[in-house]
Protein backbone atom coordinates (compact mmCIF):
# COMPACT_ATOMS: atom_id res chain seq x y z
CA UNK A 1 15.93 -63.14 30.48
CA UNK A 2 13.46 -62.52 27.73
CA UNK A 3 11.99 -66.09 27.91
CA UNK A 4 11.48 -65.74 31.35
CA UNK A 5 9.71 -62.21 31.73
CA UNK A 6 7.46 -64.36 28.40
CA UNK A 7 7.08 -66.65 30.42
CA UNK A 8 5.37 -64.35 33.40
CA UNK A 9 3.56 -62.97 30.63
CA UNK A 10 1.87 -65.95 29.92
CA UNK A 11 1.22 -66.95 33.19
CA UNK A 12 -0.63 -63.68 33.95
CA UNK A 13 -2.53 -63.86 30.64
CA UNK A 14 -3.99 -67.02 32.29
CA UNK A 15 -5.26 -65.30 35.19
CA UNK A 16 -6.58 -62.69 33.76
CA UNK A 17 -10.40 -61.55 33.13
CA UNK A 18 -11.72 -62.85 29.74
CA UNK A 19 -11.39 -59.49 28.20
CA UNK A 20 -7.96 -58.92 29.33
CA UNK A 21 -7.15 -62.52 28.92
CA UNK A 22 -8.28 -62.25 25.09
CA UNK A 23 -6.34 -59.24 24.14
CA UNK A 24 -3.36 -60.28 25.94
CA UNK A 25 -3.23 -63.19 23.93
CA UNK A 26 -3.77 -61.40 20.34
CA UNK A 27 -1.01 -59.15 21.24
CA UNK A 28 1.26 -62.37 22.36
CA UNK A 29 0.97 -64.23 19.47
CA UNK A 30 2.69 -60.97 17.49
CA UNK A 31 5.51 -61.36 19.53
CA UNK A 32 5.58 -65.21 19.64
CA UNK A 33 6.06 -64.79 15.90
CA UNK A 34 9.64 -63.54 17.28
CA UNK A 35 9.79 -67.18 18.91
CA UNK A 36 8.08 -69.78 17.01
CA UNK A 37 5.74 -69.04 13.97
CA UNK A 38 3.66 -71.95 15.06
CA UNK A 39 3.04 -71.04 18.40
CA UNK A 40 2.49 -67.93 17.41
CA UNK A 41 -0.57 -69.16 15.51
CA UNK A 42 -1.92 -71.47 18.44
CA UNK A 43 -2.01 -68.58 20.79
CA UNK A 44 -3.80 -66.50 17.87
CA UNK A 45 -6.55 -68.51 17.31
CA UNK A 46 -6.83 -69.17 21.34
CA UNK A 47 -7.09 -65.33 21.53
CA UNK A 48 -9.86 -65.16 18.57
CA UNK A 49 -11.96 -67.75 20.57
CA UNK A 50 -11.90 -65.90 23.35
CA UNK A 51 -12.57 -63.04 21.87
CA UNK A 52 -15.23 -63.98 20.17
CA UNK A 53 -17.55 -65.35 23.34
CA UNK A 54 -17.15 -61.71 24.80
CA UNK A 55 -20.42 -59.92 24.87
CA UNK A 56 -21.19 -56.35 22.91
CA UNK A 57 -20.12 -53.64 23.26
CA UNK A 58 -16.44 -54.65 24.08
CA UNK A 59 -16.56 -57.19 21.40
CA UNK A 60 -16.61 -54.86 18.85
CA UNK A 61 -13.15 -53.14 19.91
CA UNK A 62 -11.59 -56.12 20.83
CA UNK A 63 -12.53 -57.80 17.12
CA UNK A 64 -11.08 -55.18 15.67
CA UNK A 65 -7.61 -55.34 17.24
CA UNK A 66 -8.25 -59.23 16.76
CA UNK A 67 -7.75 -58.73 12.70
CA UNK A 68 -4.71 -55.91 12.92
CA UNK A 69 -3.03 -58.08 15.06
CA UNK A 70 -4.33 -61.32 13.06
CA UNK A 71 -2.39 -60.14 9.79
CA UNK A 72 0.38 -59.84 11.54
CA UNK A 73 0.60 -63.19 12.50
CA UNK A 74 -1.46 -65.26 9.84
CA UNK A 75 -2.81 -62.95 7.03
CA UNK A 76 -4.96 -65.87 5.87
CA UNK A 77 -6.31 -66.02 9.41
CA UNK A 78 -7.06 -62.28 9.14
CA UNK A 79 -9.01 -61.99 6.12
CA UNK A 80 -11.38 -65.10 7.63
CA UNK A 81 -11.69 -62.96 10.43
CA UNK A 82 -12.79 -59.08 8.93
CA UNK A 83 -16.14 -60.27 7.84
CA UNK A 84 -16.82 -60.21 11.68
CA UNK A 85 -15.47 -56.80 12.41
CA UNK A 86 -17.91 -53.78 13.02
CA UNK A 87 -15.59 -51.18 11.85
CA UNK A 88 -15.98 -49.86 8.06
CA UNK A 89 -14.56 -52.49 5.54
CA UNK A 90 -11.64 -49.83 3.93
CA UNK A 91 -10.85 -49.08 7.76
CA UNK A 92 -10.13 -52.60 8.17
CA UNK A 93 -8.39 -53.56 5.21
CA UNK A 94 -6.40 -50.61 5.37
CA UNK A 95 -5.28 -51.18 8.96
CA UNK A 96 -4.60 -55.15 7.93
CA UNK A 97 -2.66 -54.57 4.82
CA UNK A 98 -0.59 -52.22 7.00
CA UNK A 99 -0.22 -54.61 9.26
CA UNK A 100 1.08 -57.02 7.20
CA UNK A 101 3.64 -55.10 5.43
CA UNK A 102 4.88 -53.60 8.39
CA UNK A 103 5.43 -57.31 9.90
CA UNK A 104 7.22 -58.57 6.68
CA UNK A 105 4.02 -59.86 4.49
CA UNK A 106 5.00 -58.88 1.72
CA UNK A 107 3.43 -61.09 -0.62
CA UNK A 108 0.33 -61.72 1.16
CA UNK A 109 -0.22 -57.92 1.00
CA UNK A 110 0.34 -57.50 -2.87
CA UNK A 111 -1.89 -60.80 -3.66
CA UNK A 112 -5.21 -58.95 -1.25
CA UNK A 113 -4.32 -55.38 -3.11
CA UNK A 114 -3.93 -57.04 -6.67
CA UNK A 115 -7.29 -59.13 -6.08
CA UNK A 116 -9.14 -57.55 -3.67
CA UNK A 117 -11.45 -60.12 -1.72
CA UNK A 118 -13.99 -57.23 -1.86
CA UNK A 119 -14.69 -54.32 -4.67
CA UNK A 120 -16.29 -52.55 -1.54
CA UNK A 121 -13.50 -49.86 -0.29
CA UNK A 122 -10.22 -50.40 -2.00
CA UNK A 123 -6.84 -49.29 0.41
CA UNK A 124 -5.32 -46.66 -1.43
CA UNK A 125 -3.35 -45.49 1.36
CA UNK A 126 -2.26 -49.03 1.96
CA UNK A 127 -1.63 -49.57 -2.01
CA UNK A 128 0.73 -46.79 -1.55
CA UNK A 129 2.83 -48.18 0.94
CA UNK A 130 3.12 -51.40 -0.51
CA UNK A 131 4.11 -49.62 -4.09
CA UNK A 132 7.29 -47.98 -2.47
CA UNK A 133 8.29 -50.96 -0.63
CA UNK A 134 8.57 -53.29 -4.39
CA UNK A 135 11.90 -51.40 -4.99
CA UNK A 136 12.30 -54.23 -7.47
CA UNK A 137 8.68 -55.53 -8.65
CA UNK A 138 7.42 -53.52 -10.69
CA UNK A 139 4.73 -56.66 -12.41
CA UNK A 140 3.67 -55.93 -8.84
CA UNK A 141 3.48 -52.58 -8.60
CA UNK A 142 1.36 -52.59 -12.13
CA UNK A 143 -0.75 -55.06 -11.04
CA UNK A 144 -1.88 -53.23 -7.87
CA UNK A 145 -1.85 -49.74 -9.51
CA UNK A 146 -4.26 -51.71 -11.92
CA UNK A 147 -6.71 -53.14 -9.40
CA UNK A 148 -6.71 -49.59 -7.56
CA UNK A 149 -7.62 -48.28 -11.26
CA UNK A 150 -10.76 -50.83 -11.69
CA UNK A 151 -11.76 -49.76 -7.52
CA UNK A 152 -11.63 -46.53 -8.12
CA UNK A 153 -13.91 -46.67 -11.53
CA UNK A 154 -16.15 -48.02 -9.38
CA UNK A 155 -16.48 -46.38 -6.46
CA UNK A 156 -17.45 -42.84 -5.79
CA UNK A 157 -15.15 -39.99 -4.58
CA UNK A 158 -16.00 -39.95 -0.77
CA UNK A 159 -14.48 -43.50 -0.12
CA UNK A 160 -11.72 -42.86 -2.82
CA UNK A 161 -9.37 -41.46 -0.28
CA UNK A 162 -5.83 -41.43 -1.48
CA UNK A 163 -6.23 -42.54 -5.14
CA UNK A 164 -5.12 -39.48 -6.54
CA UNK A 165 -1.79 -39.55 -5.05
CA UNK A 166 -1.49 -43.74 -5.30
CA UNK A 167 -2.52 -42.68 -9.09
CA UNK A 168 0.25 -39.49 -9.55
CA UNK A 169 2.75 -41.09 -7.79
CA UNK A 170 3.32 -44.02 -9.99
CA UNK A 171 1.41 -43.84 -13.41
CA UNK A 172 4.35 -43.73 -15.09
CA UNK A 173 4.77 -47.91 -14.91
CA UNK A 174 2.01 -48.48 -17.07
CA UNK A 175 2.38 -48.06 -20.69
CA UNK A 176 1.57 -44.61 -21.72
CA UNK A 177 -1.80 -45.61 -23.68
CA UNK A 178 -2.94 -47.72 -20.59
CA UNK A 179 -2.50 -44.67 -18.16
CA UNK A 180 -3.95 -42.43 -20.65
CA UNK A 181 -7.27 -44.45 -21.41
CA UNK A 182 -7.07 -44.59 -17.54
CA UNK A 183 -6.79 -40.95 -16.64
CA UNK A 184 -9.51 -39.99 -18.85
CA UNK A 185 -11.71 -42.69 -17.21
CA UNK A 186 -11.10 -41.10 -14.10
CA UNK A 187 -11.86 -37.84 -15.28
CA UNK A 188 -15.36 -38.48 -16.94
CA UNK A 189 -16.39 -40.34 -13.75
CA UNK A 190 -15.06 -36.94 -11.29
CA UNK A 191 -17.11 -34.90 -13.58
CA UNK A 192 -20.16 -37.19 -13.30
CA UNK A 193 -20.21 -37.48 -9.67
CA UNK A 194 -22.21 -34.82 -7.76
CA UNK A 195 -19.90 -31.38 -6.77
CA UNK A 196 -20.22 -30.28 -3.05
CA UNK A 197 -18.23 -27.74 -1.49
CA UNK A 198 -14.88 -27.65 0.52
CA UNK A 199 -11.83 -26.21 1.52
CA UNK A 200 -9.19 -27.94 0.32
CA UNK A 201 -5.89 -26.41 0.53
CA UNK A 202 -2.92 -27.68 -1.32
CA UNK A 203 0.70 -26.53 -0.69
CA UNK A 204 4.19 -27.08 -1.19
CA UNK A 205 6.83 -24.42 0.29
CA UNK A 206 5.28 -20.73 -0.43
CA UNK A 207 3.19 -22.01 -3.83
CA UNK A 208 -0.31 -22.50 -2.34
CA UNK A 209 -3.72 -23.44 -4.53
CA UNK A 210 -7.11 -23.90 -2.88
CA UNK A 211 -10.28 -24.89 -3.70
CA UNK A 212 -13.93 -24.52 -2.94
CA UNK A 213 -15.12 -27.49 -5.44
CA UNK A 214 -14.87 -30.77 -4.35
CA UNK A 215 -15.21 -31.66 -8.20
CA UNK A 216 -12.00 -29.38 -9.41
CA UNK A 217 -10.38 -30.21 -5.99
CA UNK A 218 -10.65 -34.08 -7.00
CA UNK A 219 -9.69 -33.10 -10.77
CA UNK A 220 -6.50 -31.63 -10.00
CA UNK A 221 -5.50 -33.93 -8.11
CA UNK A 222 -4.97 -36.02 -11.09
CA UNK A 223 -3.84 -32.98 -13.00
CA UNK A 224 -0.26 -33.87 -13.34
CA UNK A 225 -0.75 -37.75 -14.73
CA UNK A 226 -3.39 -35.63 -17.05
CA UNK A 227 -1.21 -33.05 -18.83
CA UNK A 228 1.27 -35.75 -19.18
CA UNK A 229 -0.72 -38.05 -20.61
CA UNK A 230 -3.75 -35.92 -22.67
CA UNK A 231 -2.54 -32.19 -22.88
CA UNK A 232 -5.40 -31.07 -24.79
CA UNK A 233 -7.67 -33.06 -22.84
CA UNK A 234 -5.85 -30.87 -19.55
CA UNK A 235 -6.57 -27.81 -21.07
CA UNK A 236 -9.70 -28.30 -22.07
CA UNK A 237 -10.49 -28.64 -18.51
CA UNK A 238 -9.11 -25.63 -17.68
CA UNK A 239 -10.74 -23.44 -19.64
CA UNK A 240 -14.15 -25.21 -18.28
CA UNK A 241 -13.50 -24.96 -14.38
CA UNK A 242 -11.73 -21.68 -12.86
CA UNK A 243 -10.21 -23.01 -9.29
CA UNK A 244 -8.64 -25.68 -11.72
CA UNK A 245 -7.10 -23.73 -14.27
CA UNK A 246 -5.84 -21.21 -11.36
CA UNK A 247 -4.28 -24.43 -9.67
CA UNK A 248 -2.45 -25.61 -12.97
CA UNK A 249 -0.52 -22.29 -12.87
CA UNK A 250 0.90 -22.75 -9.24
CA UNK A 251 1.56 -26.36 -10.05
CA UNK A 252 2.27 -26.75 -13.43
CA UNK A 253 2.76 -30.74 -13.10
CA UNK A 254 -0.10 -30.94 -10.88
CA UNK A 255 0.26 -31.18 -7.41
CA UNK A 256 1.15 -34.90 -6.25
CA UNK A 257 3.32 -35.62 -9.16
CA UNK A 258 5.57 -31.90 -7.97
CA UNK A 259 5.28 -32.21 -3.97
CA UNK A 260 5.24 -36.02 -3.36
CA UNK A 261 6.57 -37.57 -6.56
CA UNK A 262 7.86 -41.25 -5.56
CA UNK A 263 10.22 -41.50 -3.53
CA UNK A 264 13.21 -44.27 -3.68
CA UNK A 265 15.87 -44.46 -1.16
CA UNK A 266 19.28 -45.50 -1.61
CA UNK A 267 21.29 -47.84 0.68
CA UNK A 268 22.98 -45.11 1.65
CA UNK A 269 19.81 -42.62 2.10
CA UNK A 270 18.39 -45.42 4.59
CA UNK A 271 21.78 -46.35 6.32
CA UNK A 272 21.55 -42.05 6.96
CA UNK A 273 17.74 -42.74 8.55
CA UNK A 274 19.35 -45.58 11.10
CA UNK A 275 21.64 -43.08 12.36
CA UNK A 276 19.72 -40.45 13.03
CA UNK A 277 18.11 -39.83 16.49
CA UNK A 278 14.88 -42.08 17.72
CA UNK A 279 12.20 -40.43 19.81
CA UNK A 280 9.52 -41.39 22.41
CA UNK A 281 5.80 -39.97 21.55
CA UNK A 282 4.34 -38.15 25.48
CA UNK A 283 0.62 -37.97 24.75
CA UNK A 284 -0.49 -36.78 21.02
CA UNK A 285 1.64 -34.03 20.38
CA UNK A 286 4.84 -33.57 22.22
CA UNK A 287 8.26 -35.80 21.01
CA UNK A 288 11.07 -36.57 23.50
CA UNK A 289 14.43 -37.48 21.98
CA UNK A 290 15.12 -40.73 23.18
CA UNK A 291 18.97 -39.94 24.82
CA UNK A 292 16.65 -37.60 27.32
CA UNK A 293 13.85 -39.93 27.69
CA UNK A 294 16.87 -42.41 28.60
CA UNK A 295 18.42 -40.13 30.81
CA UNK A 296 15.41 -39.16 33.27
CA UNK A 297 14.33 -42.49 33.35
CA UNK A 298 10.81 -42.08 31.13
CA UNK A 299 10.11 -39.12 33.61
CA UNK A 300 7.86 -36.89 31.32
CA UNK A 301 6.29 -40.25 29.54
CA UNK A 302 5.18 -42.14 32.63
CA UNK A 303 3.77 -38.83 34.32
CA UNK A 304 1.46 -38.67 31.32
CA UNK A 305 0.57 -41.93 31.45
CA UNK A 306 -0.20 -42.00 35.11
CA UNK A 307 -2.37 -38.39 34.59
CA UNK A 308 -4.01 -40.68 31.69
CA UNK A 309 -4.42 -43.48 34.18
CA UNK A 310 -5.74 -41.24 37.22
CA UNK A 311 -8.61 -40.33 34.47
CA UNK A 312 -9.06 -43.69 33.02
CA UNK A 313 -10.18 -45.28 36.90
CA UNK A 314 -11.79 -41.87 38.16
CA UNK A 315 -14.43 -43.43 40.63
CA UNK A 316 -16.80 -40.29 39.14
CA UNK A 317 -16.63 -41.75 35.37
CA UNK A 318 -14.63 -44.67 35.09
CA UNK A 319 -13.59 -45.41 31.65
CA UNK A 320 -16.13 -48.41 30.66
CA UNK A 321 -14.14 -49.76 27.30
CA UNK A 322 -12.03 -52.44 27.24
CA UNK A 323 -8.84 -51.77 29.04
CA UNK A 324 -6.39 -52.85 26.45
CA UNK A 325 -8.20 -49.42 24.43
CA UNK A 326 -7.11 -47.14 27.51
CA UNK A 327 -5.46 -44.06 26.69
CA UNK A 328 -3.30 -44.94 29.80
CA UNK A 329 -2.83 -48.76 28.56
CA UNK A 330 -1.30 -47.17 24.97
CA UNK A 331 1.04 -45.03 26.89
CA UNK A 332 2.30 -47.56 28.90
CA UNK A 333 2.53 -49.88 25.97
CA UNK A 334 4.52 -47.28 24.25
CA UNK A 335 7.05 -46.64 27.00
CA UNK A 336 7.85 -50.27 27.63
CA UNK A 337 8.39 -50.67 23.49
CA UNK A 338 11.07 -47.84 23.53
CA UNK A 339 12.59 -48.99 26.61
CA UNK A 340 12.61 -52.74 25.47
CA UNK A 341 13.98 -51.56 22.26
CA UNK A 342 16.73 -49.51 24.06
CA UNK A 343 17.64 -51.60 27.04
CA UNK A 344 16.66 -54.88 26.04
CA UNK A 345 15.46 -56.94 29.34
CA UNK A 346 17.25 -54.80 31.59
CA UNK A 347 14.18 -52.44 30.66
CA UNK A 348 11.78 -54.97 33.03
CA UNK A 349 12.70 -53.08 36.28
CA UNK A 350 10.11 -50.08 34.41
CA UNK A 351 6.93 -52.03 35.08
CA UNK A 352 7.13 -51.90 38.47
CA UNK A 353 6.13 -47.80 37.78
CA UNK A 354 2.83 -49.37 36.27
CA UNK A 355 0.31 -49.37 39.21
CA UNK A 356 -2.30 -51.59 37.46
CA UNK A 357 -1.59 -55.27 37.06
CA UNK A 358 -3.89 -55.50 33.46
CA UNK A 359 -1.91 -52.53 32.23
CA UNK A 360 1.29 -53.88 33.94
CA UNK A 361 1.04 -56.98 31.70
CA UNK A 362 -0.13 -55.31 28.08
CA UNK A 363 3.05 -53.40 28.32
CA UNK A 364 5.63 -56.59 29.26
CA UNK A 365 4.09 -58.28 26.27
CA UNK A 366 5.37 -54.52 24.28
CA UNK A 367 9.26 -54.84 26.30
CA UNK A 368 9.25 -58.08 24.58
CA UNK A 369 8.28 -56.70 21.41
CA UNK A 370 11.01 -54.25 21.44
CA UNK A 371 13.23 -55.94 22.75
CA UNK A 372 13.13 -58.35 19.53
CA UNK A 373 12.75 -55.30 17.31
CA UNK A 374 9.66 -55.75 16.10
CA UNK A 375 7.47 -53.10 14.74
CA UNK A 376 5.52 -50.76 17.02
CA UNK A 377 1.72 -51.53 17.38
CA UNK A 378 -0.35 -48.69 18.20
CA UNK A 379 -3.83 -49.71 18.74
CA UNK A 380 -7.54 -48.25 19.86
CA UNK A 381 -7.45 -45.45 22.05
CA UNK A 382 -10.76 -44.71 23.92
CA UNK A 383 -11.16 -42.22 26.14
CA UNK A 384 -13.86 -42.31 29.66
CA UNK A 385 -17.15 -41.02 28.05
CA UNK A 386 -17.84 -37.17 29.17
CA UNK A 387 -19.41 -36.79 32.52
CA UNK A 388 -23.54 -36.24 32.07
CA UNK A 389 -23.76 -32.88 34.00
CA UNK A 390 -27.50 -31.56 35.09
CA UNK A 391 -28.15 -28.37 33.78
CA UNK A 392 -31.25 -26.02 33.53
CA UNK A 393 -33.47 -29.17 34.71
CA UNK A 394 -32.38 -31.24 31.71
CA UNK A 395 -29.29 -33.45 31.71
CA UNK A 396 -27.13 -32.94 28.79
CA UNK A 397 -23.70 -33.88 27.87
């Protein structure tokens, strides 16, 4: 039943718009990776051609999704194709390294996050997902933790985002006069680079420590690998900057290494996780246990996705972006995925609720995604622009 509801799938991609056409294919080549790998990568690269002859503006969205969903398909294929995306390099490294871990690229991941193709914008955030997925590697784990060291040396605090707790979190697997030498490094170049102001807030239960410094807020966030590592070195700090020395007493161990210290599951810890009850996201905030989502038929997600939908073709101010990036499109997406992943085929008779055909056939491709338990893929979500209103004899926004 899956093959044949693929098989519509394909057959629609082919009549599709170009746009449409394009993404459809991206996203069917993740799920043909369910099928056969080699397809998989035929209908890739037929997607990234297409793709690639669409004009600017919706281009730039579409190239975007192009290397997310690239990585998760051929991660060699993905890195050829990020030089070509408009977003900010550690947006789309991040997003790809995710990607690939997510889809079982393990060791694809590790080699880009060991030897970074580019010193521009290392992934922290990425580097720390991959770190608590090598249960067993820990060469691995040192080796990224090392190239994350030499990015962050070199780049400057505003695109450091996530080092400190990458850095806290797993320290400990270098040898103690490596991590020191390290820490210290890191310290002299926080201190160098220029101080600003924010207001950071750290917090963990009722102990709360906040700062106005970006400087000590960046400093303490490497207290705890500090004090380990260079007591004196800690302390000397302290007695120098105020908001730091104030933080040290709420969190002794510094912050990261006390509220987020590494976490490893046990068999049995992740055998509890299967068990325990799956939701459905309804728009950005609300989550509906999946036994009630089940129950009522998708009642609550598919009126938010038509209310999305109503907005996203209002004749008044039509949304102009690509429609794979609809806000309606996602939610649709996301309620065939749970369904497929719940109900298996069976979950087909839903996309008859989906008035648009476009949409209709972005969220078959997700049944089949489920269905095969694959990983969920989110995606750009771009609202209609606001309506230009006339007011006071100017027009404004």
């Amino acid at each position: 039943m899956l093959e044949q509801i693929l098989s519509e799938v394909r057959g629609l991609a082919e009549q599709s718009d170009p746009p449409v056409r394009a993404a459809a294919l991206l996203h069917l080549a993740r799920v043909l990776t369910a099928f056969d790998q080699a397809e998989a990568e035929d209908v890739l690269e037929k997607g990234i051609a297409l793709t690639l002859e669409i004009a600017k503006p919706a281009n730039d969205a579409l190239t975007s999704q192009a290397a997310t969903l690239a990585a998760a398909v051929s991660p060699a294929r993905a890195l050829r194709l990020m030089p070509l995306v408009a977003d900010p390099w550690h947006a789309r490294a991040e997003s790809m390294i995710f990607s690939m871990l997510r889809h079982g690229h393990i060791a694809d991941a590790v080699s880009y996050l060991s030897e970074p193709p580019s010193q521009e914008h290392y992934p922290f955030s990425a580097a720390t997902e991959a770190m608590r997925r090598l249960r067993n590697n820990e060469e691995a784990r040192r080796n990224i933790l090392r190239a994350a060291i030499r990015a962050r040396l070199n780049e400057s605090a505003s695109s450091a985002e996530g080092f400190e707790m990458l850095f806290s979190m797993w320290f400990r697997i270098l040898p103690d006069e490596e991590a020191a030498a390290a820490v210290r490094k890191i310290a002299r170049r926080i201190i160098q680079e220029p101080d600003g102001e924010t207001d950071a807030r750290f917090s963990s239960g009722s102990s709360v420590a906040q700062f106005s410094s970006v400087r000590e807020s960046r400093l303490f966030g490497i207290f705890g690998p500090l004090r380990s590592l260079d007591p004196e070195e800690a302390d000397s700090l302290c007695r120098k900057y105020r908001q730091l020395a104030a933080a040290a007493l709420v969190f002794p161990r510094g912050y990261h290494s006390e509220a987020t210290g590494p976490h490893e599951e046990s068999p049995s810890q992740q055998s509890a996780q299967c068990t325990q009850p799956d939701y459905i996201t309804v728009g950005h905030h609300r989550l509906l246990p999946m036994p009630e989502a089940l129950k009522t038929e998708f009642r609550e997600p598919f009126d938010e996705a038509l209310r999305l939908y109503a907005r996203d073709t209002d004749p008044a101010n039509p949304n102009l972006a690509p429609r794979e990036c609809w806000p309606s499109a996602l939610e649709f997406r996301n309620i065939l995925y749970k369904a497929g992943q719940h109900e298996g085929h069976a979950a087909a008779r839903h996309l008859n609720r989906i008035p648009d055909r476009d949409l209709r056939l972005f969220a078959a491709i997700e049944l089949i995604a489920g269905a095969k338990g694959l990983p969920q893929f989110g995606g750009l979500s771009i609202p209609p622009r606001q309506p230009t209103i006339k007011k006071r004899g100017r027009w404004a926004k």
